[in-house]
Protein backbone atom coordinates (compact mmCIF):
# COMPACT_ATOMS: atom_id res chain seq x y z
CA UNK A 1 -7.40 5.05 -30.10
CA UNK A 2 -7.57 1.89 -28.36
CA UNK A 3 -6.25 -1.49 -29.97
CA UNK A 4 -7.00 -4.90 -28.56
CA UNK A 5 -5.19 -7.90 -28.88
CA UNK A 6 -5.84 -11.49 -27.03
CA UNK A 7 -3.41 -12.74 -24.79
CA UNK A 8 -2.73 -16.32 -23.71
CA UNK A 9 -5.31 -17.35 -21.14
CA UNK A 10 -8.00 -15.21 -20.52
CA UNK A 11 -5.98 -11.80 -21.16
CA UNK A 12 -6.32 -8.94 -23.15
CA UNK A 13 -3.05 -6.20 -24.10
CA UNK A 14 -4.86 -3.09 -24.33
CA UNK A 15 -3.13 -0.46 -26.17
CA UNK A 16 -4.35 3.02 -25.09
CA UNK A 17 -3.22 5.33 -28.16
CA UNK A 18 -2.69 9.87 -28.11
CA UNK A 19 -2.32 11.38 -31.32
CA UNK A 20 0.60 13.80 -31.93
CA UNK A 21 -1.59 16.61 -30.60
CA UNK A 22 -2.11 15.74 -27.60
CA UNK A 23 -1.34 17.63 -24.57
CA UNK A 24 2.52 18.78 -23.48
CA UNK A 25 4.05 17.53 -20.44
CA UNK A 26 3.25 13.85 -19.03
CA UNK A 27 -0.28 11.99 -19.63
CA UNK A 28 -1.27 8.74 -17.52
CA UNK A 29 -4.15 6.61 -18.38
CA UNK A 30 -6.33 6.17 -14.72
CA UNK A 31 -8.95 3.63 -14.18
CA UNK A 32 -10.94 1.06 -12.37
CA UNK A 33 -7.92 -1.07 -13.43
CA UNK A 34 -5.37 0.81 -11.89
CA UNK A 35 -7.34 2.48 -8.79
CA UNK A 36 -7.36 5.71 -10.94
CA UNK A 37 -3.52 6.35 -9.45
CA UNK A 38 -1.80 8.85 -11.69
CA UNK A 39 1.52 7.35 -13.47
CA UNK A 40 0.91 4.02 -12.55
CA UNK A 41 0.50 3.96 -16.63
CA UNK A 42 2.43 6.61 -18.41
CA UNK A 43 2.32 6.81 -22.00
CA UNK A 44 5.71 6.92 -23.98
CA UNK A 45 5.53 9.03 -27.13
CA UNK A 46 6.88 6.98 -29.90
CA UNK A 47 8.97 7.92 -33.02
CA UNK A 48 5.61 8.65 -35.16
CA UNK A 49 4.72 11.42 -32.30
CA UNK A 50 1.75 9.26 -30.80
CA UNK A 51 1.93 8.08 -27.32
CA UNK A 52 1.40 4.92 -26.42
CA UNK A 53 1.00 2.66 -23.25
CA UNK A 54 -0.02 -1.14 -22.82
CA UNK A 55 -1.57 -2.90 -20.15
CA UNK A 56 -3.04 -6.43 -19.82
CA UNK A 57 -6.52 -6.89 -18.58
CA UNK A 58 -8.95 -9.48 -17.11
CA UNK A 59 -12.34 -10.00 -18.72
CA UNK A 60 -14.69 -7.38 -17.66
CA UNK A 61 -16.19 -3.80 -17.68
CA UNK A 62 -13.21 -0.91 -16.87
CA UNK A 63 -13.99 2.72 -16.87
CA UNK A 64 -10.63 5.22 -17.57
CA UNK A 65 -9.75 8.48 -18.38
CA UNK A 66 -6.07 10.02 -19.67
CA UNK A 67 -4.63 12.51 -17.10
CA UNK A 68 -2.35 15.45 -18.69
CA UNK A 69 -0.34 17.83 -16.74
CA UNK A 70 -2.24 20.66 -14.75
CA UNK A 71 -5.00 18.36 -14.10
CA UNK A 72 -6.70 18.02 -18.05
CA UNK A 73 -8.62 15.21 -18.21
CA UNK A 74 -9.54 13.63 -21.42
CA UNK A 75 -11.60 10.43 -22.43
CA UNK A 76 -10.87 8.44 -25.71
CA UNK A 77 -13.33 8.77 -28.54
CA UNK A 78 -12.90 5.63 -29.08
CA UNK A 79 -14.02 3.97 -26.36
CA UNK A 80 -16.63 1.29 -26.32
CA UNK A 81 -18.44 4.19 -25.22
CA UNK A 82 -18.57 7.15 -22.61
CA UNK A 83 -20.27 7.32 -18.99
CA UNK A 84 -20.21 9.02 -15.81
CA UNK A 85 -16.64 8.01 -14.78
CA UNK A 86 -15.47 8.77 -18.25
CA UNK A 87 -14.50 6.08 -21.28
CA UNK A 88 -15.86 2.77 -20.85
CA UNK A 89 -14.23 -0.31 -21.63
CA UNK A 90 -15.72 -3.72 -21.98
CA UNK A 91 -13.61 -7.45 -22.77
């Protein structure tokens, strides 16, 4: 799940979202934003058993993917949608 919420300025917090079930071990969000570097952006699971991580963002168009341990990628059904590169993002 992805939740967006404005920023002052031009910014946007995106909240990249797991469920419970995700994978074990570590998962990183990579992208366009990030130069698709592994734990730059790890997510922190949280009390509920989601993981969570939260990363402000220019305007524009960002594809991403979540990397788990042993190299399982995964895109985020709820993207804006789904490409080539993986989830697309648009703000």
């Amino acid at each position: 799940m992805i939740k967006k919420s404005k920023l002052f300025g031009n910014k946007t917090r995106v909240t990249f979202c797991l469920p419970g079930d995700s994978p074990a071990g570590p998962v990183s969000v990579v992208g366009t934003f990030n130069g698709w570097r592994p734990g730059a952006h790890e997510l922190k699971r949280r009390k509920d058993g989601t993981r969570t991580v939260s990363v402000p963002l220019s305007p524009g168009h960002y594809s991403f993917r979540y990397l788990a341990s042993d190299g399982v990628w995964l895109d985020d059904d709820h993207a804006d949608s789904v490409g080539p590169q993986g989830s697309e993002l648009r703000l």
